[in-house]
PDB file of N, CA and C in Angstrom:
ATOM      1  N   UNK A   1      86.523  71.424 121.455  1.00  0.00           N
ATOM      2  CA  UNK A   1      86.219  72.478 120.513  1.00  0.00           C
ATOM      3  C   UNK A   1      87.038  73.715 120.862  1.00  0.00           C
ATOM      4  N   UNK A   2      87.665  74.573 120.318  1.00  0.00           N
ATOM      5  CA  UNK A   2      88.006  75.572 120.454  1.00  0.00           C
ATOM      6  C   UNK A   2      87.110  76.675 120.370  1.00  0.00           C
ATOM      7  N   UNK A   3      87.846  77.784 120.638  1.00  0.00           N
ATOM      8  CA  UNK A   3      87.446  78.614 121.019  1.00  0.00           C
ATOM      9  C   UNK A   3      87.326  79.713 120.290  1.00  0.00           C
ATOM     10  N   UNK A   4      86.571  80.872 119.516  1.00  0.00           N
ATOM     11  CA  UNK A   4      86.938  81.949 118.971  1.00  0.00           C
ATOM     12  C   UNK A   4      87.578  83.257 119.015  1.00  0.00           C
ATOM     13  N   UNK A   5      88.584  83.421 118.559  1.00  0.00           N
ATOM     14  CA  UNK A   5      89.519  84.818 118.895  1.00  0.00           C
ATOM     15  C   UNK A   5      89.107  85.709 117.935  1.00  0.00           C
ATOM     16  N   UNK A   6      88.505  87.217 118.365  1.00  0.00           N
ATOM     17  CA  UNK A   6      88.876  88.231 117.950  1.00  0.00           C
ATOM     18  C   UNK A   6      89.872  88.762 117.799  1.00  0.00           C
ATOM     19  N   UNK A   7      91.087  89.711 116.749  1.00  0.00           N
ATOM     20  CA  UNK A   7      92.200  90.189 117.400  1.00  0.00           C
ATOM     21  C   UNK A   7      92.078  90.763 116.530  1.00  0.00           C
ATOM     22  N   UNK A   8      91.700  92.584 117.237  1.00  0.00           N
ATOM     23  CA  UNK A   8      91.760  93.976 116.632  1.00  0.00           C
ATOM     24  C   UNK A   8      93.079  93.919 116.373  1.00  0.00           C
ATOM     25  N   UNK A   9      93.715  94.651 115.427  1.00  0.00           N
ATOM     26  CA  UNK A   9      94.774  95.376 115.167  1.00  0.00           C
ATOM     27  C   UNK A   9      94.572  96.599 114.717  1.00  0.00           C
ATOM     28  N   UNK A  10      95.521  97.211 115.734  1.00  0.00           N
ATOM     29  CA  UNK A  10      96.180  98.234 115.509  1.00  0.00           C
ATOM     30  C   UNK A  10      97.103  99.293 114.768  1.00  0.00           C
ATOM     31  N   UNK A  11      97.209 100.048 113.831  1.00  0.00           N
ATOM     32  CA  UNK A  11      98.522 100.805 113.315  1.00  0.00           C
ATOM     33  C   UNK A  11      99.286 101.307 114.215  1.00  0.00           C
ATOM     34  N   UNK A  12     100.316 101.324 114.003  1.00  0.00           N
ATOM     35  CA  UNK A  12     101.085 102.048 114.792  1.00  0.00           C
ATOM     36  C   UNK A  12     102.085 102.914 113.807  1.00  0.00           C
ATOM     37  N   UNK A  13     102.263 102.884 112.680  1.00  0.00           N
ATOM     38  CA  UNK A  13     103.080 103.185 111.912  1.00  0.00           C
ATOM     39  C   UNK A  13     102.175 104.040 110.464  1.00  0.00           C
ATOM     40  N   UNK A  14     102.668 104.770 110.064  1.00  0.00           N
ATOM     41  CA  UNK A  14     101.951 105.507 108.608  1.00  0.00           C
ATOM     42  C   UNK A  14     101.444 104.622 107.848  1.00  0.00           C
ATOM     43  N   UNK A  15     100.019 105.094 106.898  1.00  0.00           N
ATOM     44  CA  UNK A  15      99.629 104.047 105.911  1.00  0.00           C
ATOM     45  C   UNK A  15     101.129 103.431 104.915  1.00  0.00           C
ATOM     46  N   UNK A  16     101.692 104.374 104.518  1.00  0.00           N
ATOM     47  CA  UNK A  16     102.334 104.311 103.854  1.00  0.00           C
ATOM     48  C   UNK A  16     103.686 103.412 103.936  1.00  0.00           C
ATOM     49  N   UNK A  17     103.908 102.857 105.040  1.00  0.00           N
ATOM     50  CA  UNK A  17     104.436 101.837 105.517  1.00  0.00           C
ATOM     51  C   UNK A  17     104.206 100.640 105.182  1.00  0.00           C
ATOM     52  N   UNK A  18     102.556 100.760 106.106  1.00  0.00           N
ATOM     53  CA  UNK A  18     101.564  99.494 106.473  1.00  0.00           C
ATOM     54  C   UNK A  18     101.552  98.712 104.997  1.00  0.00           C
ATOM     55  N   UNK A  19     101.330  99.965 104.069  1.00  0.00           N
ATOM     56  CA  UNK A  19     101.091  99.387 102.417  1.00  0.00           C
ATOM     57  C   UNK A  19     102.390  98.612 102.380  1.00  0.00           C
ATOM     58  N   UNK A  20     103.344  99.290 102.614  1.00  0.00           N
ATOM     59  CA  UNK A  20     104.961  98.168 102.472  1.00  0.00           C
ATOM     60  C   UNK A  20     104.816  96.574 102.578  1.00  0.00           C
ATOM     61  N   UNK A  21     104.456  96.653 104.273  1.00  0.00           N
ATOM     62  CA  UNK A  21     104.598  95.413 104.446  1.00  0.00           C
ATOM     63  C   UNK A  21     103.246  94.688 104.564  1.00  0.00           C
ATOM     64  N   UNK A  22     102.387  94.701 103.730  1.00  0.00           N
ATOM     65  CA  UNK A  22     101.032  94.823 103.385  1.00  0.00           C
ATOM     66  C   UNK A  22     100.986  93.257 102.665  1.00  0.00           C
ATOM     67  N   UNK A  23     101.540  93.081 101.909  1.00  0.00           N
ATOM     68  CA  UNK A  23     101.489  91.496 100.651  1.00  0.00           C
ATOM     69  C   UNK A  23     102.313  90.343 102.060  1.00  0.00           C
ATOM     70  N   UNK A  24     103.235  90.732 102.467  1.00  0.00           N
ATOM     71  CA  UNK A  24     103.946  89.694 103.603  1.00  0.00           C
ATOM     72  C   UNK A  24     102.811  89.433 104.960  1.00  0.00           C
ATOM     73  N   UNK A  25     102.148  90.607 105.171  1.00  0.00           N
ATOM     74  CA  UNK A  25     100.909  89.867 106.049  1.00  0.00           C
ATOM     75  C   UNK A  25     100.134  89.212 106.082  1.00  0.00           C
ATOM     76  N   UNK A  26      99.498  89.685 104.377  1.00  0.00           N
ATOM     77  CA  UNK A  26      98.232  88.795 103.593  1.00  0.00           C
ATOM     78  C   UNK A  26      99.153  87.313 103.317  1.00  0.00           C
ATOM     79  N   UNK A  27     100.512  87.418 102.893  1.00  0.00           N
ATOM     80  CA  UNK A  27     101.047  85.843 102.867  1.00  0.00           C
ATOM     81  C   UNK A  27     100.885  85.383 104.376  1.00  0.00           C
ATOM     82  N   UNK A  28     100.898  85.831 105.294  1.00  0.00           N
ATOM     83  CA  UNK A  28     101.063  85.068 106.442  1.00  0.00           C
ATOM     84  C   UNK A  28      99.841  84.433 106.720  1.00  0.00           C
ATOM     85  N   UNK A  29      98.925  85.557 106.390  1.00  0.00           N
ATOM     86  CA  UNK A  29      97.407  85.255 106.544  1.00  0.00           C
ATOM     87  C   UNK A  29      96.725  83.997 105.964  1.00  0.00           C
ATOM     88  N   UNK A  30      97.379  84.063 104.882  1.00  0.00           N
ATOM     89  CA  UNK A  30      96.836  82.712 103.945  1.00  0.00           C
ATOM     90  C   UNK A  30      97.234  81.557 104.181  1.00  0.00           C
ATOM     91  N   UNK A  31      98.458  81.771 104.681  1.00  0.00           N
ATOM     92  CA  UNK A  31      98.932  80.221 105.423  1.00  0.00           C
ATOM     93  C   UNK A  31      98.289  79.981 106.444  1.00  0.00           C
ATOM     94  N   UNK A  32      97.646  80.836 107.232  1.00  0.00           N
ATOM     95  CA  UNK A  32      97.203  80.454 108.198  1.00  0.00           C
ATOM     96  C   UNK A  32      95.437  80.285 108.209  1.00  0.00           C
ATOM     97  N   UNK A  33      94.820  80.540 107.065  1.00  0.00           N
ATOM     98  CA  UNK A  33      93.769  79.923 106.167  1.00  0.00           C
ATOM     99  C   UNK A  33      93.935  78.612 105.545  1.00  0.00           C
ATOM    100  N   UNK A  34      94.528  78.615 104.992  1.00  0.00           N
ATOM    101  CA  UNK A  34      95.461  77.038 104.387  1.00  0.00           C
ATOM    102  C   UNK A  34      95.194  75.751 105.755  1.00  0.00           C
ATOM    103  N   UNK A  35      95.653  76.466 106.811  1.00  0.00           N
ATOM    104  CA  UNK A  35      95.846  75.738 107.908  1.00  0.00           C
ATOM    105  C   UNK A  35      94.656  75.302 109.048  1.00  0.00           C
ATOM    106  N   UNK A  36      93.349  75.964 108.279  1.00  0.00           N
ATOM    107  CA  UNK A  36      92.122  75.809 109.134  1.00  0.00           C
ATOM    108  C   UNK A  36      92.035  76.820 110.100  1.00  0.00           C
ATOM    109  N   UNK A  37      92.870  77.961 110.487  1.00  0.00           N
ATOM    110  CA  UNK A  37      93.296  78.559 111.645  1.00  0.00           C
ATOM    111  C   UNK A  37      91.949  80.078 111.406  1.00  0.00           C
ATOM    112  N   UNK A  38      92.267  80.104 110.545  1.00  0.00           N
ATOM    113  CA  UNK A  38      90.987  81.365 110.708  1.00  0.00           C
ATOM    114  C   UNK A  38      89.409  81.369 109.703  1.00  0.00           C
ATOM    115  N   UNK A  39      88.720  82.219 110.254  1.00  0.00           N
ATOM    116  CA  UNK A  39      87.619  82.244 109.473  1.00  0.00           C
ATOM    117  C   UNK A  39      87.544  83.748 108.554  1.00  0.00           C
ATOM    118  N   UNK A  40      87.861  84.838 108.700  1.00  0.00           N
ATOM    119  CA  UNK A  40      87.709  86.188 108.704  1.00  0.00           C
ATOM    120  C   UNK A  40      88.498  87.037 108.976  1.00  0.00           C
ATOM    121  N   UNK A  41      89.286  88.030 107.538  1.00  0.00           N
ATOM    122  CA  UNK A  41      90.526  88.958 108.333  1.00  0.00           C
ATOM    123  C   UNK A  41      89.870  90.122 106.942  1.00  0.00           C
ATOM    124  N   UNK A  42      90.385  91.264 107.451  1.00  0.00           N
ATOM    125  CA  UNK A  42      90.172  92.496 106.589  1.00  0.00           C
ATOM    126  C   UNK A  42      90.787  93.994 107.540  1.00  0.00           C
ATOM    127  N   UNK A  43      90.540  94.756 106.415  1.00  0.00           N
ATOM    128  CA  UNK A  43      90.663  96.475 107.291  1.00  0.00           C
ATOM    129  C   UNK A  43      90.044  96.977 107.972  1.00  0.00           C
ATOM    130  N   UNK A  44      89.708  97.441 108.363  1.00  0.00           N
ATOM    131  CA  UNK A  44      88.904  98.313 109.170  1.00  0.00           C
ATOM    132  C   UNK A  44      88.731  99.643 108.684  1.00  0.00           C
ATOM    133  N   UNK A  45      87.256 100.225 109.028  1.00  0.00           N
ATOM    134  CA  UNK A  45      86.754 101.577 108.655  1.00  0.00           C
ATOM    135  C   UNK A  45      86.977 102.479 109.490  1.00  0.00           C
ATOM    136  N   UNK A  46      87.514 103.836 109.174  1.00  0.00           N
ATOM    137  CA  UNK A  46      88.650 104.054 108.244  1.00  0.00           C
ATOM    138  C   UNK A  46      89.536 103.020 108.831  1.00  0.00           C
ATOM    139  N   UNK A  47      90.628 103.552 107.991  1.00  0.00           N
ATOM    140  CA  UNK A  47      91.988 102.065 107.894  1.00  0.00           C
ATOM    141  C   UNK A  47      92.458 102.720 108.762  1.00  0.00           C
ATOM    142  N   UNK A  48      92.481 102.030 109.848  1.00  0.00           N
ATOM    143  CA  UNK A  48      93.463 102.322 111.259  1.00  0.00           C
ATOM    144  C   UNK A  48      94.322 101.229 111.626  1.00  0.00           C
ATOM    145  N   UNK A  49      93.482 100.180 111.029  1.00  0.00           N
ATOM    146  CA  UNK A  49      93.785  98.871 111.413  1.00  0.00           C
ATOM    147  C   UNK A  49      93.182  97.281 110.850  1.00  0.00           C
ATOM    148  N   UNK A  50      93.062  96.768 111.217  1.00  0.00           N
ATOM    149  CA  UNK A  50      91.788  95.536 110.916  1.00  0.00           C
ATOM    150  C   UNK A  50      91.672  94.802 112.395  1.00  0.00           C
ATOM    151  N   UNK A  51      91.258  93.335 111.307  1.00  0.00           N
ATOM    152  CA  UNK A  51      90.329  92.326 111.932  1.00  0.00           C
ATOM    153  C   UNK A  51      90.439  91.190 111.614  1.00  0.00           C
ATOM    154  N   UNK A  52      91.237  90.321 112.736  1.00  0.00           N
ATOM    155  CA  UNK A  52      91.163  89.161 112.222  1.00  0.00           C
ATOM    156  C   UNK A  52      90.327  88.179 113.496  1.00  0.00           C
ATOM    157  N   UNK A  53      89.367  87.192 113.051  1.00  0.00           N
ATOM    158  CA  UNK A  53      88.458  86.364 113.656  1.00  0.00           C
ATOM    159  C   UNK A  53      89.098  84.775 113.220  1.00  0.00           C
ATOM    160  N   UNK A  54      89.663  83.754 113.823  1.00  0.00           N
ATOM    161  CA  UNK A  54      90.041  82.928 113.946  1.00  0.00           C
ATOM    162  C   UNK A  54      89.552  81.924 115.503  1.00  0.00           C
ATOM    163  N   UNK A  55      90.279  80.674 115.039  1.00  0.00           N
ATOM    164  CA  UNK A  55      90.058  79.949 116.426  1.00  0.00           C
ATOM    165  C   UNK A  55      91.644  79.606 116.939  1.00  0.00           C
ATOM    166  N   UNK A  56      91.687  79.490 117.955  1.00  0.00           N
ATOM    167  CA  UNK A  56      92.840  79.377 118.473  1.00  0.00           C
ATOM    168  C   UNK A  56      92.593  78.050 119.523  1.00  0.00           C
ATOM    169  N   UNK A  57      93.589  77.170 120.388  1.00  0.00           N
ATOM    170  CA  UNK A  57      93.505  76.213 121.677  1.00  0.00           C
ATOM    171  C   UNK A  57      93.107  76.546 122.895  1.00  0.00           C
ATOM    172  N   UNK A  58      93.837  77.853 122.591  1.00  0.00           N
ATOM    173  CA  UNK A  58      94.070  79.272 123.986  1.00  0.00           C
ATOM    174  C   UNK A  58      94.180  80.585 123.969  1.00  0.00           C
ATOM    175  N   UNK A  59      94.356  81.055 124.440  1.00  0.00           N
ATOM    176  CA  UNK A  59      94.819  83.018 124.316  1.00  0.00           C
ATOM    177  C   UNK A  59      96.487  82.868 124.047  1.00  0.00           C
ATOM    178  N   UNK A  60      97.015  82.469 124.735  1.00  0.00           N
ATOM    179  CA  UNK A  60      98.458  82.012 124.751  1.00  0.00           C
ATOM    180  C   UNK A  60      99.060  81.735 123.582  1.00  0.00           C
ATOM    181  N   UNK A  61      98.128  80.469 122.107  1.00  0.00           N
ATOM    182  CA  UNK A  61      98.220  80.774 121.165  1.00  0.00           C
ATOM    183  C   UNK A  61      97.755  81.684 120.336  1.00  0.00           C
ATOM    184  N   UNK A  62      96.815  82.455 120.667  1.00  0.00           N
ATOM    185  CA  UNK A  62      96.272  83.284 120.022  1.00  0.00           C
ATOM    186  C   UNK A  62      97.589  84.411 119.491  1.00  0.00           C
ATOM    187  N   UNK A  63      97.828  84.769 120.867  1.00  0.00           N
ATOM    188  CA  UNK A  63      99.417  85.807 121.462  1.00  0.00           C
ATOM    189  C   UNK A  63     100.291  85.658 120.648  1.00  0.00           C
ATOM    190  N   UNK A  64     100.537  83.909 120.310  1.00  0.00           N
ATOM    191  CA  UNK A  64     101.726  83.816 119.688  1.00  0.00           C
ATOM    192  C   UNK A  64     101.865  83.831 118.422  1.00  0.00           C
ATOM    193  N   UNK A  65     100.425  83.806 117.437  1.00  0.00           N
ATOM    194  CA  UNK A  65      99.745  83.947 116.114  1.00  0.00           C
ATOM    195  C   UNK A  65     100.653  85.279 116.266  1.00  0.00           C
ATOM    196  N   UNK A  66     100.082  86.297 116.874  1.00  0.00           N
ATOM    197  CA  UNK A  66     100.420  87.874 116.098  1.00  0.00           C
ATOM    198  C   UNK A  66     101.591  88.241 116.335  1.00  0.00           C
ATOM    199  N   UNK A  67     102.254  87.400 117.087  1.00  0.00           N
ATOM    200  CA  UNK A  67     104.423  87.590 117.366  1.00  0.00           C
ATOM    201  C   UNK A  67     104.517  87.021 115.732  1.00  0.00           C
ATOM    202  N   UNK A  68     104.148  86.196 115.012  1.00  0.00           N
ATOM    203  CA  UNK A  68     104.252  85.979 113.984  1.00  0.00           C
ATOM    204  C   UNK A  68     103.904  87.023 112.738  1.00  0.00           C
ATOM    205  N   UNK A  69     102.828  87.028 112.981  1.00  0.00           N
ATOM    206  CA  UNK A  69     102.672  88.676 112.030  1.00  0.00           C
ATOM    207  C   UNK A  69     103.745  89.786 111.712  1.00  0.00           C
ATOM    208  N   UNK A  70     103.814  89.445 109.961  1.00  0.00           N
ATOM    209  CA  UNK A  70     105.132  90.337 109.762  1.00  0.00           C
ATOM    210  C   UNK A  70     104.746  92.375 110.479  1.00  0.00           C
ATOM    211  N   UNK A  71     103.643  92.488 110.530  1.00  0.00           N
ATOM    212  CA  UNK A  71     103.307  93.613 110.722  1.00  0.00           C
ATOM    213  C   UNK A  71     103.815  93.907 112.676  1.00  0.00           C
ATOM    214  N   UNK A  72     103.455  93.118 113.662  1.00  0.00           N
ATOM    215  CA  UNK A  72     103.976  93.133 114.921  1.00  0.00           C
ATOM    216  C   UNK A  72     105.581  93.089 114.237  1.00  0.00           C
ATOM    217  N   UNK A  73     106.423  92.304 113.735  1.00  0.00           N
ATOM    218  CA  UNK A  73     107.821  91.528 113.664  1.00  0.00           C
ATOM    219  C   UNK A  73     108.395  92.752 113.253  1.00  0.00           C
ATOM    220  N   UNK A  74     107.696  94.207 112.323  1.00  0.00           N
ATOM    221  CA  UNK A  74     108.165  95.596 112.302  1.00  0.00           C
ATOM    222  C   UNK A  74     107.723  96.491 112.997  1.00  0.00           C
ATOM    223  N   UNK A  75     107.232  96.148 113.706  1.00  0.00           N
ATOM    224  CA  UNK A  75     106.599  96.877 114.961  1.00  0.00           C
ATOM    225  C   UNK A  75     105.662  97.970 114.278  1.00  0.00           C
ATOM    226  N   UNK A  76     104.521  97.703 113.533  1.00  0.00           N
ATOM    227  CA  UNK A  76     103.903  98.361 112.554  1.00  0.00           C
ATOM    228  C   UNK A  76     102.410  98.390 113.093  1.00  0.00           C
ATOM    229  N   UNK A  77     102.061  97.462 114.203  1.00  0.00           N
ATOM    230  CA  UNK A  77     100.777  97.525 114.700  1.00  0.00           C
ATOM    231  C   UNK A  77     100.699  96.851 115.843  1.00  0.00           C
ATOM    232  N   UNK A  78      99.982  96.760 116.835  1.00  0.00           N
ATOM    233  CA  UNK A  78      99.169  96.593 118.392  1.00  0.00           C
ATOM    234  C   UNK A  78      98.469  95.427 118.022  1.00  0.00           C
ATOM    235  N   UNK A  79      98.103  94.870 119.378  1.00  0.00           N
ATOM    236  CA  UNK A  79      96.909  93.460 119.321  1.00  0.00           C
ATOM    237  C   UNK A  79      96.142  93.529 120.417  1.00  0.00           C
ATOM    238  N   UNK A  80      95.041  93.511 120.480  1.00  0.00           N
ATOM    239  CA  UNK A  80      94.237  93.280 121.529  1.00  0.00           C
ATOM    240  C   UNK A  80      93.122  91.934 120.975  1.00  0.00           C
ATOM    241  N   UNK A  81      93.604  91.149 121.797  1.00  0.00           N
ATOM    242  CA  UNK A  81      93.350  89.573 121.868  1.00  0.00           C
ATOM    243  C   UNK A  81      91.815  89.501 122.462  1.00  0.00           C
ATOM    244  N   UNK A  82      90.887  88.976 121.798  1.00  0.00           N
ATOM    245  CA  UNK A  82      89.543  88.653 122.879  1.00  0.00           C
ATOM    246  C   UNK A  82      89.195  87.468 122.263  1.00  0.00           C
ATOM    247  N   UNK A  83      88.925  86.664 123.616  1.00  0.00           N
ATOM    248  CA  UNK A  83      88.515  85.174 123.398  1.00  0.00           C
ATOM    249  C   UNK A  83      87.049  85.227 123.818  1.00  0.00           C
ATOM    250  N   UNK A  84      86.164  84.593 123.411  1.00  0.00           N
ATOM    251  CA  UNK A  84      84.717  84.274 123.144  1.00  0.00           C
ATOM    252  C   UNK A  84      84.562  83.156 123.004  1.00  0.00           C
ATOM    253  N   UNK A  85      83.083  82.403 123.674  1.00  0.00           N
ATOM    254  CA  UNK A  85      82.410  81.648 123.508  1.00  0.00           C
ATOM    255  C   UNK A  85      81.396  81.500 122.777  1.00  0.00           C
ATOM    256  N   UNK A  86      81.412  81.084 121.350  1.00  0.00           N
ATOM    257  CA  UNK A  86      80.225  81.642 120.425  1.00  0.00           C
ATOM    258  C   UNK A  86      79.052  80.738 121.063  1.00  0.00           C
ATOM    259  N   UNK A  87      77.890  80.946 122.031  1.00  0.00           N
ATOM    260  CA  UNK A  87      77.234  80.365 122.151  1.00  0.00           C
ATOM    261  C   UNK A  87      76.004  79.578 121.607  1.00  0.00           C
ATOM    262  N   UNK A  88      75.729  80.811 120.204  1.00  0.00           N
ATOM    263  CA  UNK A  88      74.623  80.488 118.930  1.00  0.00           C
ATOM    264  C   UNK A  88      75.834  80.835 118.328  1.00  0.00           C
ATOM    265  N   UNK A  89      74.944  80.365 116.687  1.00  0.00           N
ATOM    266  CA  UNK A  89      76.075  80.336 115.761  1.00  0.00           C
ATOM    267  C   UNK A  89      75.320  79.933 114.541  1.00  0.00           C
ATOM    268  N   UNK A  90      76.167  80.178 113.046  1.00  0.00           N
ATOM    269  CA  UNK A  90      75.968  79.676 111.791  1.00  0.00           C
ATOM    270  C   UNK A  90      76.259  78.165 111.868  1.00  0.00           C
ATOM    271  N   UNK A  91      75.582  77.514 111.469  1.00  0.00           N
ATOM    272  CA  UNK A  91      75.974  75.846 111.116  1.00  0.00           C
ATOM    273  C   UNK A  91      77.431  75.920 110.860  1.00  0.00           C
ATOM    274  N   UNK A  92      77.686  76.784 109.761  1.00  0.00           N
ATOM    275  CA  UNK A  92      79.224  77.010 108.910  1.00  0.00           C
ATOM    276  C   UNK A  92      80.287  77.255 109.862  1.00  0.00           C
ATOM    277  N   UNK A  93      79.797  78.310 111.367  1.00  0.00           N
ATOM    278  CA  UNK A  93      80.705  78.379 112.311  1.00  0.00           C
ATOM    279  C   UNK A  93      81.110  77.571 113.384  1.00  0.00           C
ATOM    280  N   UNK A  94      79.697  76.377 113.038  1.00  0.00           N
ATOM    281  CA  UNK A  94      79.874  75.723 114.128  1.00  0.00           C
ATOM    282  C   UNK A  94      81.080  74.405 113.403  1.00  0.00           C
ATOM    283  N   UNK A  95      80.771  73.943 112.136  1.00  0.00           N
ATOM    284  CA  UNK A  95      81.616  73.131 111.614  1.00  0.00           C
ATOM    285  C   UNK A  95      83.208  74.254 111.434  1.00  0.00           C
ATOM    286  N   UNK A  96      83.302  74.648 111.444  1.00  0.00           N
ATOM    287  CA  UNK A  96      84.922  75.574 111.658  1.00  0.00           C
ATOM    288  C   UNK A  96      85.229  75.421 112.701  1.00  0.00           C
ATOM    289  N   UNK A  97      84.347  75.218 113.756  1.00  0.00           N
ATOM    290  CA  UNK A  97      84.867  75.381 115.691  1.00  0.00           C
ATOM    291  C   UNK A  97      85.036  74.094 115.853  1.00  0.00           C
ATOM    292  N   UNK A  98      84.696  73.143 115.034  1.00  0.00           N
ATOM    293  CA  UNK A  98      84.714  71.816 115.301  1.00  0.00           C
ATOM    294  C   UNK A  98      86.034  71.089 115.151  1.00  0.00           C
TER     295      UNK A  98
END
């Protein structure tokens, strides 16, 4: 079973950027929905940043998910990676971890 990754992101760059390369993230995002890879991504209050909740093998892939992110690839935002053991859970989360 894998494991669940949190991974805050960060801005690093003006909204007005972020909006730029804003549709090329959400495409990345969806492929990687497509792919079983996540459960949960959005903004954050206020927009500083978001949130994406996925499962990953390892941290290592987790790492290498957001080198992919067109938003890291313009150097437009930060990652702080946290891996978790969901120990309780939704039925729904447990068939996703599966």
């Amino acid at each position: 079973m894998a494991n669940l990754f949190l991974i805050l992101v960060n801005y690093t760059k003006p909204l007005e950027v972020i909006d730029e390369i804003l549709p090329a993230h959400r495409a990345f995002l969806s492929e990687n929905y497509k792919e079983g890879r996540l459960l949960v991504s959005g903004p954050r209050e206020p927009r500083v940043g978001g949130i994406i909740l996925g499962k990953f093998k390892n941290k290592e892939e987790a790492l290498n998910f957001t080198k992919q992110d067109p938003f890291y690839q313009n150097q437009a935002a930060s990652y702080e990676v946290m891996e978790f053991n969901p120990v309780l859970s939704n039925e729904s989360l447990t068939k996703f971890l599966s």
